[in-house]
N, C-alpha and C. Protein backbone atom coordinates (compact mmCIF):
# COMPACT_ATOMS: atom_id res chain seq x y z
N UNK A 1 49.77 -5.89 -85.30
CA UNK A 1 50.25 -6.82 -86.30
C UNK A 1 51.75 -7.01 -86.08
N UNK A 2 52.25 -8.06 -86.12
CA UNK A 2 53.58 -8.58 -85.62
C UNK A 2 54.26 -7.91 -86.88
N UNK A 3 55.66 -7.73 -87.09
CA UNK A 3 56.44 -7.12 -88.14
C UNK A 3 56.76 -8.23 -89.23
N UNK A 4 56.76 -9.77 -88.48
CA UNK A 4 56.73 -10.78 -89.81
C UNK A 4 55.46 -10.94 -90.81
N UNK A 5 54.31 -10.75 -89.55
CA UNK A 5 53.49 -11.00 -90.46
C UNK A 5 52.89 -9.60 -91.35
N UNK A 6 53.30 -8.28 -91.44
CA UNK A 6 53.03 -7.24 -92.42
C UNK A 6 54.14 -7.32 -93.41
N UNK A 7 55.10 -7.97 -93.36
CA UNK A 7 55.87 -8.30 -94.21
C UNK A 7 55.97 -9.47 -95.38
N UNK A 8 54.78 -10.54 -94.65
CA UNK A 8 54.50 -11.47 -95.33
C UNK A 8 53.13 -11.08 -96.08
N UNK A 9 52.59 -9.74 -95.64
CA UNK A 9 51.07 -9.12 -96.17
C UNK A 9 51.61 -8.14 -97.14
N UNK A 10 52.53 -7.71 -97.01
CA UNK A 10 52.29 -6.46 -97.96
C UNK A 10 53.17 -7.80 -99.60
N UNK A 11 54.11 -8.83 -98.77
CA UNK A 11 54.47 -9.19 -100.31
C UNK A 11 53.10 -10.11 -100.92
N UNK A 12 52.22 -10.51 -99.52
CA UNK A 12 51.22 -11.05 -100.75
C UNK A 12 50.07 -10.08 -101.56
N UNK A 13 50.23 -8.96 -100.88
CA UNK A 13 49.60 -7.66 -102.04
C UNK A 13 50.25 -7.67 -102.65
N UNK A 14 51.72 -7.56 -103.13
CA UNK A 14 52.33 -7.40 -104.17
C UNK A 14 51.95 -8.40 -105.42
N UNK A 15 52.46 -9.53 -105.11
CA UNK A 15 51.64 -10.58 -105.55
C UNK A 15 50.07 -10.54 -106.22
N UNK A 16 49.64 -10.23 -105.38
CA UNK A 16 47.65 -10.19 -105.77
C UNK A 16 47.61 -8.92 -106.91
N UNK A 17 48.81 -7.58 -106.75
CA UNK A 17 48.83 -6.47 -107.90
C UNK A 17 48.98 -7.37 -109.19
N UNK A 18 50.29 -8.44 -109.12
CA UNK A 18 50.98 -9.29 -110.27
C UNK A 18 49.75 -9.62 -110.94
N UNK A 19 49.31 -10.24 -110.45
CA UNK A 19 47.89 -11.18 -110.56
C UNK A 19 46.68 -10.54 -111.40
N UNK A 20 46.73 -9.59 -110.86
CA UNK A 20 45.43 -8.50 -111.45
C UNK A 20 45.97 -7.78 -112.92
N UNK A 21 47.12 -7.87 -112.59
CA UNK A 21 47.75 -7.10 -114.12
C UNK A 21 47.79 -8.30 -115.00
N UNK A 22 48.43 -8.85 -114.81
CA UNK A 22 48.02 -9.97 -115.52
C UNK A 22 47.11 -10.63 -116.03
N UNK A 23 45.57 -10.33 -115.44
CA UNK A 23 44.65 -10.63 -116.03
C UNK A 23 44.34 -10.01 -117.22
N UNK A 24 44.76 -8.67 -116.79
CA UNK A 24 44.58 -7.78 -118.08
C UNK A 24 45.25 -7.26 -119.27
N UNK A 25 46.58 -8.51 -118.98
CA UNK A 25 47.63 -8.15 -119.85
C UNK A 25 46.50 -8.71 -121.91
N UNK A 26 46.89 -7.96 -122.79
CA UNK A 26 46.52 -8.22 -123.98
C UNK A 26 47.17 -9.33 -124.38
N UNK A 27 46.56 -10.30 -125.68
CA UNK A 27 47.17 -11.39 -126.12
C UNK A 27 48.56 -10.92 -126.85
N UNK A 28 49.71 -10.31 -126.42
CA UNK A 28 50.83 -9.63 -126.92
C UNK A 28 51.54 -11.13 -127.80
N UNK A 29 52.36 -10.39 -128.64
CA UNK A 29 53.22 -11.91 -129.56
C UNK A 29 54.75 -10.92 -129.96
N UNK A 30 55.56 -11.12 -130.34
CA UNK A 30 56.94 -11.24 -130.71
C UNK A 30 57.31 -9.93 -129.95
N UNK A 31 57.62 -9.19 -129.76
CA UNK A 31 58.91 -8.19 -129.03
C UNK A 31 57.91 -7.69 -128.09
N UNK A 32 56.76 -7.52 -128.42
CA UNK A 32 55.92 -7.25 -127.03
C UNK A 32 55.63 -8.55 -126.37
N UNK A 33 55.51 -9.16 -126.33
CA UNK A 33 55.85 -10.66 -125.23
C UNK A 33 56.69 -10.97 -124.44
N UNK A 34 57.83 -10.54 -125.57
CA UNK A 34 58.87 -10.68 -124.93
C UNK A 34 58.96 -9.81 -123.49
N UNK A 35 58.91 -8.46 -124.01
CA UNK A 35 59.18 -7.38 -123.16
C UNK A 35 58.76 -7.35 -121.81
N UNK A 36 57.33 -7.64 -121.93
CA UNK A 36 56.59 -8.02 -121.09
C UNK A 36 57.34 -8.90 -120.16
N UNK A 37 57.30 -10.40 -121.23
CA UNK A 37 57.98 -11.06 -119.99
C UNK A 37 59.20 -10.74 -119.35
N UNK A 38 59.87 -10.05 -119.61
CA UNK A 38 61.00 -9.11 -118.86
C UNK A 38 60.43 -8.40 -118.09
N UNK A 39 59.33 -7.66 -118.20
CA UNK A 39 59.29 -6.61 -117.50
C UNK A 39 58.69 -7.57 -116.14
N UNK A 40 57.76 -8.90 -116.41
CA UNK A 40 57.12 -9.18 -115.19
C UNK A 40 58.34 -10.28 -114.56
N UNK A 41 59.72 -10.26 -114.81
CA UNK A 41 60.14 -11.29 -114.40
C UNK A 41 61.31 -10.31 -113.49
N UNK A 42 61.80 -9.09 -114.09
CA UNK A 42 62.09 -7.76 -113.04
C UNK A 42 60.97 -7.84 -111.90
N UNK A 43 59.90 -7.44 -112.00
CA UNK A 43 58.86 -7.16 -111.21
C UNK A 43 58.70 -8.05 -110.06
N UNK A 44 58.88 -9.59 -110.15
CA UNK A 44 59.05 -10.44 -109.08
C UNK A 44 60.47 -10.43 -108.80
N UNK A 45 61.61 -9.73 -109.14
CA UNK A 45 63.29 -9.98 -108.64
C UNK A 45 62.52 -8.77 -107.91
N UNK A 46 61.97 -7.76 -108.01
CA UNK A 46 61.96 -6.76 -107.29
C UNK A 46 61.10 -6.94 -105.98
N UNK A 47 59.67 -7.70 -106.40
CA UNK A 47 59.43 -7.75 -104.99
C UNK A 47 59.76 -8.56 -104.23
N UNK A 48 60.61 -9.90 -104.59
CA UNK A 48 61.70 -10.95 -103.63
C UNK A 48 63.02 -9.78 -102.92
N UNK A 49 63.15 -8.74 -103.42
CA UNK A 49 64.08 -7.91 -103.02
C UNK A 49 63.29 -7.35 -101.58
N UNK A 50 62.15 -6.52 -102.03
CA UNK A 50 61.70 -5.80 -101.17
C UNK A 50 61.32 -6.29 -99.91
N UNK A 51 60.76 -7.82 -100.28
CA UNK A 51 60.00 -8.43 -99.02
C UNK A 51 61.73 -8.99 -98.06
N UNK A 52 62.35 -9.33 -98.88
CA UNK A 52 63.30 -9.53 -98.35
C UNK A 52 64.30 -8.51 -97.37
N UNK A 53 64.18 -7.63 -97.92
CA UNK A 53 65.22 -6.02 -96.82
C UNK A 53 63.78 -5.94 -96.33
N UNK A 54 62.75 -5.86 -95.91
CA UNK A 54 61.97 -5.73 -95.49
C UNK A 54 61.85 -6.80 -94.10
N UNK A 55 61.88 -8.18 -94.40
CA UNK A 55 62.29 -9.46 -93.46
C UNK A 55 63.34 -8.93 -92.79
N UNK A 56 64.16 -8.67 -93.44
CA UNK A 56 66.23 -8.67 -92.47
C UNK A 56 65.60 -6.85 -91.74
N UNK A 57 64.98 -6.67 -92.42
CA UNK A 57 64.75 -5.27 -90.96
C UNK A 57 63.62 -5.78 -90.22
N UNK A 58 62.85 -6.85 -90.19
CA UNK A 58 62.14 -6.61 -89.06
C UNK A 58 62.36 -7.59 -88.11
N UNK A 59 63.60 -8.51 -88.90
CA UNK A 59 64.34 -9.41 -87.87
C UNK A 59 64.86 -8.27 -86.94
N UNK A 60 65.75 -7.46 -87.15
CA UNK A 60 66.62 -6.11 -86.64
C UNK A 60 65.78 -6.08 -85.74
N UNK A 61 64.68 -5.68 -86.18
CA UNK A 61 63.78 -4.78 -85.23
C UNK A 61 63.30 -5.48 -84.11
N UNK A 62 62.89 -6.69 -84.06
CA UNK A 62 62.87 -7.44 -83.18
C UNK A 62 63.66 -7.83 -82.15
N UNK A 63 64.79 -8.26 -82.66
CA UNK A 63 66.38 -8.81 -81.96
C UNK A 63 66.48 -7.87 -81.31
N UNK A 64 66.24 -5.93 -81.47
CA UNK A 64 66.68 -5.35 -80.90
C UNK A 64 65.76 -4.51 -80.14
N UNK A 65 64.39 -5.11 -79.67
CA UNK A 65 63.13 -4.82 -78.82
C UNK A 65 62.20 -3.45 -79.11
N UNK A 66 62.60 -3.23 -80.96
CA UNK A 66 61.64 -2.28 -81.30
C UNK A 66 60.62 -2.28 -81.72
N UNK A 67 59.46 -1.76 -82.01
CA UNK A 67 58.24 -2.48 -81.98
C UNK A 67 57.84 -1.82 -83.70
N UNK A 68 56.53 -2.30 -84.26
CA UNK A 68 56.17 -2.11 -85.81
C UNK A 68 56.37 -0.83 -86.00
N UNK A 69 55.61 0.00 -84.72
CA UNK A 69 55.71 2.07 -85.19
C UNK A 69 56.74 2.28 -85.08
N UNK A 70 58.09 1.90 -84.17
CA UNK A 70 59.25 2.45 -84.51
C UNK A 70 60.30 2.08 -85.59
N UNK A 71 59.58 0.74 -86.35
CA UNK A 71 60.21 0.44 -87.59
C UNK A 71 59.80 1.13 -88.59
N UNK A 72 58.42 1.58 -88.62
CA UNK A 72 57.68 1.90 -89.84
C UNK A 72 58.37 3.71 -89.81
N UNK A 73 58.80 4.19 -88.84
CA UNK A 73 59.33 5.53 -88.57
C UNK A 73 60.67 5.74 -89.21
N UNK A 74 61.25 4.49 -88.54
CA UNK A 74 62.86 4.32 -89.36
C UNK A 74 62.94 4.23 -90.58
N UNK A 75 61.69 3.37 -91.24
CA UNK A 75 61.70 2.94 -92.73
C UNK A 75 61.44 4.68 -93.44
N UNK A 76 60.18 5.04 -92.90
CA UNK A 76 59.49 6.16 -93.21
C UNK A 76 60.82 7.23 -93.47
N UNK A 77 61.70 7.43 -92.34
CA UNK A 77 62.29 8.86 -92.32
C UNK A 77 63.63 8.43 -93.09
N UNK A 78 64.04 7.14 -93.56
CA UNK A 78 64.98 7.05 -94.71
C UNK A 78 64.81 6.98 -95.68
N UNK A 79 63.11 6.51 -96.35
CA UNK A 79 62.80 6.60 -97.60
C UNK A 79 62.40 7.48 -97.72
N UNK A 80 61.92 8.39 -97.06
CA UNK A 80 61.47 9.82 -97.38
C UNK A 80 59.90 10.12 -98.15
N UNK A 81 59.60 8.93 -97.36
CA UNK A 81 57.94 8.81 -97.97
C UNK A 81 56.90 9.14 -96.39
């Protein structure tokens, strides 16, 4: 799998999570509505963040002839996951 396109897969899982929670969000009204909609409007700044440092590293990774396992290693051994 090319590094653009697991980057364009994992944000449309992110996406498809949005989606599914959302189905199941309750008919909420005044400060829980609100909240909510804060919380899901963080939730997409966050994954436009992620997919994004995610893009600008696998541009990196490319430009500089490394391939998906040695990105996913770099990512791996700085996040500590």
């Amino acid at each position: 799998m090319s590094l653009k396109r697991a980057v364009s897969s994992l944000h449309n899982e992110l996406l498809q999570l949005e989606s599914a929670l959302l189905r199941r969000e309750p008919a909420w009204t005044g400060a829980a509505a609100t909240a909510f909609s804060h919380a899901q409007m963080q939730w997409r700044s966050q994954v436009e963040a992620i997919t994004e440092t995610l893009d600008h590293c696998a541009t990196i990774a490319l430009d500089s002839g490394n391939s998906f396992a040695e990105l996913e290693n770099k990512l791996t051994a700085a996040w500590g996951s």
